[in-house]
C-alpha atoms as a PDB file:
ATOM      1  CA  UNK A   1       0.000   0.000   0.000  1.00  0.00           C
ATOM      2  CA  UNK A   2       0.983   3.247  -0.749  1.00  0.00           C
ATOM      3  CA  UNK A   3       1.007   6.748   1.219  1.00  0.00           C
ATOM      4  CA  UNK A   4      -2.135   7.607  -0.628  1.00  0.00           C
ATOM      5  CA  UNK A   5      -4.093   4.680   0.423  1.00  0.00           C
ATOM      6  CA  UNK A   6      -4.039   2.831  -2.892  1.00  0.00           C
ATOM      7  CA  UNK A   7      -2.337  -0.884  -3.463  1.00  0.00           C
ATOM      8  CA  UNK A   8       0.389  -0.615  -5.714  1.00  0.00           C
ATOM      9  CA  UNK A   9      -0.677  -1.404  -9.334  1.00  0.00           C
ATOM     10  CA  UNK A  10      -4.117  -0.511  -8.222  1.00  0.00           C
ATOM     11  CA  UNK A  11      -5.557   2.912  -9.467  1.00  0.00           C
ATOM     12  CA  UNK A  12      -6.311   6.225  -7.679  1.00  0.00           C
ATOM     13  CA  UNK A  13      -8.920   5.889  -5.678  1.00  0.00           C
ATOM     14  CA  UNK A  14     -11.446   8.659  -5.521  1.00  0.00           C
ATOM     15  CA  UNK A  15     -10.185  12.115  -3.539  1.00  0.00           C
ATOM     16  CA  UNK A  16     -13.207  11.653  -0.988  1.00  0.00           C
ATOM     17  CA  UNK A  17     -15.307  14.384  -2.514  1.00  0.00           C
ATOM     18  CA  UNK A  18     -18.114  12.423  -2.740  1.00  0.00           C
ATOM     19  CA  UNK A  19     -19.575   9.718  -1.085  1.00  0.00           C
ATOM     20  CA  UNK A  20     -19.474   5.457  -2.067  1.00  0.00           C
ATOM     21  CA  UNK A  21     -16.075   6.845  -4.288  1.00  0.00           C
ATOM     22  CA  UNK A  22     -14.348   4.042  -1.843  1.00  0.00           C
ATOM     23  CA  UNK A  23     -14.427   0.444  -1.045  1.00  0.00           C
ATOM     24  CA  UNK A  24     -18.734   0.333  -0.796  1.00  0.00           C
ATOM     25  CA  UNK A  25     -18.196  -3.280   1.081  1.00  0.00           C
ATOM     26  CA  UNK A  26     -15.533  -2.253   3.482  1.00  0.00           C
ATOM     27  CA  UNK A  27     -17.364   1.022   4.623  1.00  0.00           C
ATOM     28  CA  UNK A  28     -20.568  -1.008   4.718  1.00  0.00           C
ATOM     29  CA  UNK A  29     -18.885  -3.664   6.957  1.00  0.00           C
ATOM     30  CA  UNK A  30     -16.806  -0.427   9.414  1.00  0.00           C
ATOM     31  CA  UNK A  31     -19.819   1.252   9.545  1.00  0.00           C
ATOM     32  CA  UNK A  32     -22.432  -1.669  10.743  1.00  0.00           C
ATOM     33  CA  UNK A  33     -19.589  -3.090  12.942  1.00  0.00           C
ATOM     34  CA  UNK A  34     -18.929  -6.485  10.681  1.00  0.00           C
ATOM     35  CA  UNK A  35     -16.109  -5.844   9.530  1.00  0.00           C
ATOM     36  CA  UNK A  36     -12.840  -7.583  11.568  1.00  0.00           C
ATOM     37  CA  UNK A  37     -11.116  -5.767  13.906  1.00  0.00           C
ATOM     38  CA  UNK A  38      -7.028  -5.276  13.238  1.00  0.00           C
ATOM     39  CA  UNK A  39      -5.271  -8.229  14.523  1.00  0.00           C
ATOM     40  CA  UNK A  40      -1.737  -7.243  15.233  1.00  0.00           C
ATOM     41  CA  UNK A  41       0.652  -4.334  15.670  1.00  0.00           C
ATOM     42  CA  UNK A  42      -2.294  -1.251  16.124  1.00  0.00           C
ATOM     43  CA  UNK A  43      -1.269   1.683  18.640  1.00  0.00           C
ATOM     44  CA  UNK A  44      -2.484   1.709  22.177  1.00  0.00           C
ATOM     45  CA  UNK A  45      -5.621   3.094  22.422  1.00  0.00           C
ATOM     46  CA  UNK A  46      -6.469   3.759  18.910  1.00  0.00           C
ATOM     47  CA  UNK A  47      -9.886   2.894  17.597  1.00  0.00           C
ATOM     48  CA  UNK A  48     -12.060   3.933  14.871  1.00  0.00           C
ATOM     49  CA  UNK A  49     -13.756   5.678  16.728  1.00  0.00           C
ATOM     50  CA  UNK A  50     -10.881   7.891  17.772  1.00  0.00           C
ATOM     51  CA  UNK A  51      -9.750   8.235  13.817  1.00  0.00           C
ATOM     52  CA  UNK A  52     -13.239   9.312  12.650  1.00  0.00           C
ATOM     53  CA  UNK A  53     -13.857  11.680  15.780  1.00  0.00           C
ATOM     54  CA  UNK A  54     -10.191  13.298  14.646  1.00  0.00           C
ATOM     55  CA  UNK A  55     -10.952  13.724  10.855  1.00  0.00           C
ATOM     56  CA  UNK A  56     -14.528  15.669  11.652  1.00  0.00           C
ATOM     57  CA  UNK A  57     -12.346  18.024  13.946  1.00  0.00           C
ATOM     58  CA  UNK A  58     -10.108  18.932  11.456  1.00  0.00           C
ATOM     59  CA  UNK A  59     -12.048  19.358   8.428  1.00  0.00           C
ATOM     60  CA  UNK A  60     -14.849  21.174  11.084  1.00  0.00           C
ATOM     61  CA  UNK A  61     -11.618  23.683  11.610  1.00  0.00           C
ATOM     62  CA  UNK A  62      -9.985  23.634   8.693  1.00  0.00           C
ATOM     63  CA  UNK A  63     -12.572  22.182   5.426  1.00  0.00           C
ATOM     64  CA  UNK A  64     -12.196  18.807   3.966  1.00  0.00           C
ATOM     65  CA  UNK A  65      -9.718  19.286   1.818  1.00  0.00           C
ATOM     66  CA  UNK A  66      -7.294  19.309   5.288  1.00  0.00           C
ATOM     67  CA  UNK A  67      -8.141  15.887   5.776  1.00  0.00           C
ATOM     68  CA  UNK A  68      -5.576  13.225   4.834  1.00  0.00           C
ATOM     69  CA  UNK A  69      -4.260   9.940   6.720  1.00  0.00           C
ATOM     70  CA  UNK A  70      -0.801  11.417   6.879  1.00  0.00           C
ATOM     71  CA  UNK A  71      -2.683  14.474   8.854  1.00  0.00           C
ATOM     72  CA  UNK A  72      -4.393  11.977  11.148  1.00  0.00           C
ATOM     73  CA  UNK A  73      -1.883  10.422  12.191  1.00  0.00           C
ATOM     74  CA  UNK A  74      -0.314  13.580  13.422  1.00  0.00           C
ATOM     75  CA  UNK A  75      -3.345  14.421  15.008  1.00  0.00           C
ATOM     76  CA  UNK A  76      -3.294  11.028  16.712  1.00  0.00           C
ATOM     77  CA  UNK A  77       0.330  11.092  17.445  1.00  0.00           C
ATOM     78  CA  UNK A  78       0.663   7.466  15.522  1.00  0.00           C
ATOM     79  CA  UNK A  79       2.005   6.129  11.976  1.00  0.00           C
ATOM     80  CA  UNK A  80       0.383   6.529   9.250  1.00  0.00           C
ATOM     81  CA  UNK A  81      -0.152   2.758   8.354  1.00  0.00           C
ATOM     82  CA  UNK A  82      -1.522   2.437  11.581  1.00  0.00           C
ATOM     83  CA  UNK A  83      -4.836   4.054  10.467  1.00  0.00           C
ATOM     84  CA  UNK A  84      -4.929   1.597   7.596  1.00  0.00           C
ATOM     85  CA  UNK A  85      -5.430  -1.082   9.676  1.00  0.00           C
ATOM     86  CA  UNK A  86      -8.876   0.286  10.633  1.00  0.00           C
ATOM     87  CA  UNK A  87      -9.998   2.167   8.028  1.00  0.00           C
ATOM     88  CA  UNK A  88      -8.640   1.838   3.747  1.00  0.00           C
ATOM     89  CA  UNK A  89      -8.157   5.467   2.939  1.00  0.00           C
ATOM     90  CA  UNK A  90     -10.157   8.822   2.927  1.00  0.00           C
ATOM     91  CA  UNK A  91     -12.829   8.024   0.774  1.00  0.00           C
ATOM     92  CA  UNK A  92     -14.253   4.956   3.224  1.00  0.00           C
ATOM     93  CA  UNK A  93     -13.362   7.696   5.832  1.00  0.00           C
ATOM     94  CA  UNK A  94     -15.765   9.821   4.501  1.00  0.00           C
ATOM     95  CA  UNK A  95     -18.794   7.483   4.597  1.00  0.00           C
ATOM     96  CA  UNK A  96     -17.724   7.074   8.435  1.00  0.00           C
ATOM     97  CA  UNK A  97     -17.818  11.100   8.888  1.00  0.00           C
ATOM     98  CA  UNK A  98     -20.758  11.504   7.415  1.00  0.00           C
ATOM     99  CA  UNK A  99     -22.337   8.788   9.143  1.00  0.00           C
ATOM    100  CA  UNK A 100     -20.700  10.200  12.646  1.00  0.00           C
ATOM    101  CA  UNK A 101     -22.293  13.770  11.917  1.00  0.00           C
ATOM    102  CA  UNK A 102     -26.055  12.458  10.518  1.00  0.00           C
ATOM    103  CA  UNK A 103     -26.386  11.072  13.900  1.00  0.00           C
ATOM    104  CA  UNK A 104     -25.848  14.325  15.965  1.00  0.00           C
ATOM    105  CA  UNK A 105     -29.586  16.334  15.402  1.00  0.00           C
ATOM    106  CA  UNK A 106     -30.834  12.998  17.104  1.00  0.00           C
ATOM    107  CA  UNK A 107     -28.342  13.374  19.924  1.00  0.00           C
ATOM    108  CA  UNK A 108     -28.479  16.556  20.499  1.00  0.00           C
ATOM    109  CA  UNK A 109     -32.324  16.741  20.479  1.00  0.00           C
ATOM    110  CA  UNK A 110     -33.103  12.879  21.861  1.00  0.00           C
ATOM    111  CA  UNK A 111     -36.547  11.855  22.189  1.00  0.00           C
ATOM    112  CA  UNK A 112     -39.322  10.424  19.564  1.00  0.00           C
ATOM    113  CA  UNK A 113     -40.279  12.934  16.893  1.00  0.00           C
ATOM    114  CA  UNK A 114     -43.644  15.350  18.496  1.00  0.00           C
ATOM    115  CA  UNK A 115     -46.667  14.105  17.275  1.00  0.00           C
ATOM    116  CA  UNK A 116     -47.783  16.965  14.914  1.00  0.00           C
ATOM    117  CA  UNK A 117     -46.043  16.629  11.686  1.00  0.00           C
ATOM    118  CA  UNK A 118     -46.001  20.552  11.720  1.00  0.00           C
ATOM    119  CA  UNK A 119     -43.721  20.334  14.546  1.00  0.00           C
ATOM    120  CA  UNK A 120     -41.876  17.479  13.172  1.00  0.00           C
ATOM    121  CA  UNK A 121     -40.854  19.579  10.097  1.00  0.00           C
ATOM    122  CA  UNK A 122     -39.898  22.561  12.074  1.00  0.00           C
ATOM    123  CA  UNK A 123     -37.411  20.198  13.992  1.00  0.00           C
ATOM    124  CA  UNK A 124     -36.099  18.189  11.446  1.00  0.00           C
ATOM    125  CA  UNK A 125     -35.419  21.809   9.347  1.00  0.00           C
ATOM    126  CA  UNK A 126     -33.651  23.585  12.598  1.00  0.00           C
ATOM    127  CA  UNK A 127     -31.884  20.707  13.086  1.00  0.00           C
ATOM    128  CA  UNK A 128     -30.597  20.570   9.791  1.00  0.00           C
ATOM    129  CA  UNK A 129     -29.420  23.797   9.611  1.00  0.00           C
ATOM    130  CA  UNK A 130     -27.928  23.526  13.266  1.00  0.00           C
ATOM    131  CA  UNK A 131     -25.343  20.508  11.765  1.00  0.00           C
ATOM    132  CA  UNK A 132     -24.971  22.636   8.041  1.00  0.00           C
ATOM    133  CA  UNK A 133     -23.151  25.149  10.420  1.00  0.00           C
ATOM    134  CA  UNK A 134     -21.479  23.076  12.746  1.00  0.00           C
ATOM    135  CA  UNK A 135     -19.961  21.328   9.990  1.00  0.00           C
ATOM    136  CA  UNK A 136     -20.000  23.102   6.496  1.00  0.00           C
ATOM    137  CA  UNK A 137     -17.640  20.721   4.727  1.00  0.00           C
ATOM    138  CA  UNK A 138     -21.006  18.489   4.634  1.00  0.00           C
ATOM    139  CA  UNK A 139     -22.183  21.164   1.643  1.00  0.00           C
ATOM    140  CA  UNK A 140     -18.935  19.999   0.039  1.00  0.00           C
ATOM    141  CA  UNK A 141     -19.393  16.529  -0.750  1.00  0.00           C
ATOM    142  CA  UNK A 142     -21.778  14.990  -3.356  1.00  0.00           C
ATOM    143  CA  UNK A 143     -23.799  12.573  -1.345  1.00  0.00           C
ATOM    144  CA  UNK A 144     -25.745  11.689  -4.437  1.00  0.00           C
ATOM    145  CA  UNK A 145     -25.010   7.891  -3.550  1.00  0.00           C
ATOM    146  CA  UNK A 146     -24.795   7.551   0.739  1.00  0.00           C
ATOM    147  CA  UNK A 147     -23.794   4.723   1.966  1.00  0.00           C
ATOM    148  CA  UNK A 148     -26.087   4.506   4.501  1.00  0.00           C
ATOM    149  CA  UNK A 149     -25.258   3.384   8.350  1.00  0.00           C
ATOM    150  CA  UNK A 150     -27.187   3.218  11.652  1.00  0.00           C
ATOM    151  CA  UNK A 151     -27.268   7.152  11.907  1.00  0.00           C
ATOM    152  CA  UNK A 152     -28.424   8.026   8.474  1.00  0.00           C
ATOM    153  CA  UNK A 153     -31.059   5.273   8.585  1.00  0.00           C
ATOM    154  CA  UNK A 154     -32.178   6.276  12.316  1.00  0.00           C
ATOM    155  CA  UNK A 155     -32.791  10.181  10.735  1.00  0.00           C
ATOM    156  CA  UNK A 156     -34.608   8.913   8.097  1.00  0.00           C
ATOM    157  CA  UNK A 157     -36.695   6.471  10.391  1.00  0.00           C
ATOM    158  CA  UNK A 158     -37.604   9.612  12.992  1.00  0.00           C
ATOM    159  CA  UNK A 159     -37.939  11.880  10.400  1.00  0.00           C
ATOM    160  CA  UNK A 160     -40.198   9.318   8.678  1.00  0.00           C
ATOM    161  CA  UNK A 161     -41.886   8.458  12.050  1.00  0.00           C
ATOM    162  CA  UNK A 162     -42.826  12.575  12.437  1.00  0.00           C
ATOM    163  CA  UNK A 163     -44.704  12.451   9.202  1.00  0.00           C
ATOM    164  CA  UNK A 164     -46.898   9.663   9.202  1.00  0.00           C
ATOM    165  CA  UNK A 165     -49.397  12.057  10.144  1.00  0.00           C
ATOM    166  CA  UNK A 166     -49.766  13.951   7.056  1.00  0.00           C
ATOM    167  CA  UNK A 167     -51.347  10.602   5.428  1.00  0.00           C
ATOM    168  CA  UNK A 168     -49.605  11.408   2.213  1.00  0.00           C
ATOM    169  CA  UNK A 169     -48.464   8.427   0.159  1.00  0.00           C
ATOM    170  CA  UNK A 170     -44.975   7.449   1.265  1.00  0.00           C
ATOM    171  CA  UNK A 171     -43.243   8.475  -2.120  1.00  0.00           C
ATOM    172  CA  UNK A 172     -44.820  11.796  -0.987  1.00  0.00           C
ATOM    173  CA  UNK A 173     -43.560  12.007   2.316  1.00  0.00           C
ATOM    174  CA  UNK A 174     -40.023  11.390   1.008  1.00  0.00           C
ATOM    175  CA  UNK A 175     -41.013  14.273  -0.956  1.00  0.00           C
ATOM    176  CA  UNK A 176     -41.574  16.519   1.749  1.00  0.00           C
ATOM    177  CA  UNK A 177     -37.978  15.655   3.279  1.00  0.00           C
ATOM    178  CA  UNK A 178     -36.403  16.434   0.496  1.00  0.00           C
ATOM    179  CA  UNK A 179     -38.019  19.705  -0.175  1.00  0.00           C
ATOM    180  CA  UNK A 180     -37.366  21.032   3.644  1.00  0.00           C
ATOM    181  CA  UNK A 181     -33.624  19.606   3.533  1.00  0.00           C
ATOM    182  CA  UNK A 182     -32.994  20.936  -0.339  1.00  0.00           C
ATOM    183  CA  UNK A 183     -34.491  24.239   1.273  1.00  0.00           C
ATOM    184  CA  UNK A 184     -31.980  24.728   4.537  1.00  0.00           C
ATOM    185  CA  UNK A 185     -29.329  23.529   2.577  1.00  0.00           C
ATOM    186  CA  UNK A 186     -29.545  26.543  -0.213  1.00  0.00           C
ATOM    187  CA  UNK A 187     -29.725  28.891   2.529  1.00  0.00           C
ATOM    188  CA  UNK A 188     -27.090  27.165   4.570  1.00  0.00           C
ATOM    189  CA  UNK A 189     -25.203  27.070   1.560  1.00  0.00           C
ATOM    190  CA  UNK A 190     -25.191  30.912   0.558  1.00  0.00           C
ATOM    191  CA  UNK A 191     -24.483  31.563   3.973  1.00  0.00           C
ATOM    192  CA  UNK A 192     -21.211  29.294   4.090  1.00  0.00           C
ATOM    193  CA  UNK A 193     -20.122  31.188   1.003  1.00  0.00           C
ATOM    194  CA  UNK A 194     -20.483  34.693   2.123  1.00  0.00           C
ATOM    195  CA  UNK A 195     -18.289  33.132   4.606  1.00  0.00           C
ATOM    196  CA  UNK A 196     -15.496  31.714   2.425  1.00  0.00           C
ATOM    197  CA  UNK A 197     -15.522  34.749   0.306  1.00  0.00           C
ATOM    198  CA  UNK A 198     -14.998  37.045   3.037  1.00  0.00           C
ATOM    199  CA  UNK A 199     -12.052  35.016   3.950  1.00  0.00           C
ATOM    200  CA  UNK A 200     -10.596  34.227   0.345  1.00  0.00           C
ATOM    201  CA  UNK A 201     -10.913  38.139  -0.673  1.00  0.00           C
ATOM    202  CA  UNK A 202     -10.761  39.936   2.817  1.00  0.00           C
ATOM    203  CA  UNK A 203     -13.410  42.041   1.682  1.00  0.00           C
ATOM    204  CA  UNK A 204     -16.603  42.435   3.666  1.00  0.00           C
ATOM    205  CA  UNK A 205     -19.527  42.236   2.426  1.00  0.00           C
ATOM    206  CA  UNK A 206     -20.057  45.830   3.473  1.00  0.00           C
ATOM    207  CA  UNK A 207     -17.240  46.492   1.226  1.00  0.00           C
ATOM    208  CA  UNK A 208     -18.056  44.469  -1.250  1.00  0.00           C
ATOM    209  CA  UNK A 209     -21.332  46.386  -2.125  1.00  0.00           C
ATOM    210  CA  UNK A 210     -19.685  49.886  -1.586  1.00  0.00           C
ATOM    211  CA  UNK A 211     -18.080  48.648  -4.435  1.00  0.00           C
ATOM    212  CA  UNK A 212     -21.004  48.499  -6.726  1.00  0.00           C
ATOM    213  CA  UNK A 213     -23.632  51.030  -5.162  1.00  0.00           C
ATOM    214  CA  UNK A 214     -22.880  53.955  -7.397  1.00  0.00           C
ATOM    215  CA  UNK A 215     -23.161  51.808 -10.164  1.00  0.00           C
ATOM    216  CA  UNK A 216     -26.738  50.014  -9.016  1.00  0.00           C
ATOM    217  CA  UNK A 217     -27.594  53.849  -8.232  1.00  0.00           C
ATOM    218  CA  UNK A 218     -27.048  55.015 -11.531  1.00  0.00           C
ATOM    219  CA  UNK A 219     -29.498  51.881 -13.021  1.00  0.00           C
ATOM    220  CA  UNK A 220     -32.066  52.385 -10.901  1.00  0.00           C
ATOM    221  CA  UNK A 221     -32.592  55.962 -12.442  1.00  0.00           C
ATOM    222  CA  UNK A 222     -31.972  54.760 -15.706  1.00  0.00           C
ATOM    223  CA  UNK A 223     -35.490  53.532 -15.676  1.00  0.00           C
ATOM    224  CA  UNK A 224     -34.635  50.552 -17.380  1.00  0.00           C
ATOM    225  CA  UNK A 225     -35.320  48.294 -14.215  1.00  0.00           C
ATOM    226  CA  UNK A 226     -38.820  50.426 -12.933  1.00  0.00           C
ATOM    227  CA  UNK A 227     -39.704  47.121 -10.938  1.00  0.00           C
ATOM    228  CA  UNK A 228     -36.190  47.107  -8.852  1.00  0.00           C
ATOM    229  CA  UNK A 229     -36.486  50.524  -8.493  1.00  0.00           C
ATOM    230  CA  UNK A 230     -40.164  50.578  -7.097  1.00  0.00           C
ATOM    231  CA  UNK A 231     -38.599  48.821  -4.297  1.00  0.00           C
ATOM    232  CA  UNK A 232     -38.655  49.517  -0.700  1.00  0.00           C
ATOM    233  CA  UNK A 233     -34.846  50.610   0.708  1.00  0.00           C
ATOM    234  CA  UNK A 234     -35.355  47.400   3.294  1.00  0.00           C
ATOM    235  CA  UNK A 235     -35.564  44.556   0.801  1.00  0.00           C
ATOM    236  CA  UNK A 236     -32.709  42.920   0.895  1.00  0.00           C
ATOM    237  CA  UNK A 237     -32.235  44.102   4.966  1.00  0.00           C
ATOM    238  CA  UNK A 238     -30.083  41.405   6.784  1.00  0.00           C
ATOM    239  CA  UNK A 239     -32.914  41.912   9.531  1.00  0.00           C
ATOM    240  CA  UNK A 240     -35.430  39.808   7.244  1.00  0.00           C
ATOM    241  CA  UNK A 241     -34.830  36.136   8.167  1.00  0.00           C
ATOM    242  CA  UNK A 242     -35.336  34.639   5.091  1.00  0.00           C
ATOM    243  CA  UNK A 243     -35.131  30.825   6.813  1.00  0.00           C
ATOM    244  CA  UNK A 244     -38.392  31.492   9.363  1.00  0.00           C
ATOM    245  CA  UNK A 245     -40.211  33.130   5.808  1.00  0.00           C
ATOM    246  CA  UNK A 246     -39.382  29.851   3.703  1.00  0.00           C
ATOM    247  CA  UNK A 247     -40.107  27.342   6.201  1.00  0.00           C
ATOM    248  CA  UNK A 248     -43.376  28.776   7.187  1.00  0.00           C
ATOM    249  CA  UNK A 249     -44.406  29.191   3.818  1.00  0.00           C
ATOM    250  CA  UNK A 250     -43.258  25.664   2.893  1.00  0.00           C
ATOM    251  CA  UNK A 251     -45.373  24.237   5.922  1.00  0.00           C
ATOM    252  CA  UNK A 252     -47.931  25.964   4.564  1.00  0.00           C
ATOM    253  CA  UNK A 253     -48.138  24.325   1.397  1.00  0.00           C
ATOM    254  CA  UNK A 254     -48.191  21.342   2.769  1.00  0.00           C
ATOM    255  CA  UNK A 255     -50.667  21.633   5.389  1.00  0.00           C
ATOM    256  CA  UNK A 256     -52.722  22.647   2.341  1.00  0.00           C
ATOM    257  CA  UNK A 257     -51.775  19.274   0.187  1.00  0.00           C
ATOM    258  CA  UNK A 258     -52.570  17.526   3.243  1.00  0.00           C
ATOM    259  CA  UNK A 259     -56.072  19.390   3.794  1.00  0.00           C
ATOM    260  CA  UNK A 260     -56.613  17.795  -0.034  1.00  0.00           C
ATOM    261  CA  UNK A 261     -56.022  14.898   0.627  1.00  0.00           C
ATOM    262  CA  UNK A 262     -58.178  14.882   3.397  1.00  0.00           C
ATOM    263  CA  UNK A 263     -61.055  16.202   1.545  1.00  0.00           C
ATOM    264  CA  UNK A 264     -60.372  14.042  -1.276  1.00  0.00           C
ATOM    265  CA  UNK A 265     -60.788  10.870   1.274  1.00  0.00           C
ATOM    266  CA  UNK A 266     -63.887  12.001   2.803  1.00  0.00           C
ATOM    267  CA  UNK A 267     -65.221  12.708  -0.813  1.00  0.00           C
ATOM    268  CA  UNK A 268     -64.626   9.109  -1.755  1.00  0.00           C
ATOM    269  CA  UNK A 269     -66.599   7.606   1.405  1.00  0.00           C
ATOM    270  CA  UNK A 270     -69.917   9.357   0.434  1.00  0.00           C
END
């Protein structure tokens, strides 16, 4: 094995941008406890647990990118071939994190999902965007194809569990989950970029519109854009919270698909 975690001969393996890049069987097997554990030679007091725990902290601090085995095993104060024996390379690592993080709304807010699916939307949405922030490499990664361990499956069975109540068709209610999560995670997204542009340009975002004003100024009297103009000076304020607006409205909607269905069903027993 090499110091990039491939076999020699073998080729690259995937950088760990995305997720089931790696070995699907061997993260299955780490992440449901079947796989076996290292026999011989592994460091005192290292675990998996302790490898995965160290490679959220650093790519919570310092993005994913910062994540390698070599840095690990600095963090750990071990070899690198060390981690091997637990884990193949960064992209099974990944599955791991991701699986490590999933898990955290649940333990942070324990307890079954409240009975009003209302409520249960507002949760699983707040606690979305509470883990977005706590760890914004997650809007990094393409987690098109999860590979899906104990946490991710016990979200999706509370979230699940919260819903039942709308008596939508289950296609439906994974529907609705997608909606609310696609939702926080544009916001949560914009918001981590403001972020990283402030920090790659060192330009607020104060600054940044200075910049432009006197041009905007002079379009807005052009009469070109009467609609933009017509607006009032607050409408893009930072003081509107954009998040309460959009999840309001979305459980809205779909208090409003459910009162359809609803009518729908009482139609068809008459």
């Amino acid at each position: 094995m090499t110091n990039d975690g491939t076999t020699a001969g073998a080729a690259p393996k995937a950088d760990g941008s995305a997720t089931g890049s790696g070995d699907i069987a061997r993260s299955l097997e780490l992440l449901w406890g079947t796989g076996e554990r290292p026999s011989r030679g592994p460091k005192p007091g290292l675990s998996l647990d302790r490898i995965v725990t160290a490679a959220v902290a650093v790519a919570d601090a310092e993005g994913l990118a910062a994540v390698s085995m070599r840095r690990l095993s600095t963090e750990l104060g071990t070899g690198t071939m060390s981690l091997y024996r637990y884990v193949p390379g960064k992209a099974e690592l990944l599955d791991l994190m991701l699986d490590r993080v999933q898990g955290e709304p649940f333990a942070a807010r324990p307890g079954e999902p409240p009975a009003d699916w209302r409520a249960a939307i507002d949760k699983m949405a707040r606690g979305h965007l509470d883990n977005l922030r706590r760890h914004p490499w997650l809007l990094k990664i393409n987690q098109a194809r999860t590979v899906l361990g104990p946490s991710a499956l016990r979200g999706l069975e509370l979230a699940l569990t919260g819903l039942r109540g709308m008596g939508l068709r289950d296609p439906e209610l994974i529907g609705v989950i997608i909606a609310v999560n696609s939702f926080v995670e544009g916001l949560a997204r914009t918001r981590a970029d403001e972020a990283e542009a402030v920090a790659q340009t060192g330009l607020s975002d104060e600054a940044f519109w200075d910049h432009q004003r006197p041009f905007l100024e002079r379009a807005m009297l052009s009469g070109a854009y009467p609609v933009m103009a017509d607006m009032a000076e607050d409408t893009f304020s930072p003081e509107f919270d954009h998040f309460e607006f959009g999840l309001e409205r979305l459980i809205a909607g779909f208090d409003a698909l459910v009162r359809e269905r609803e009518a729908e069903r009482a139609a068809s027993r008459t």
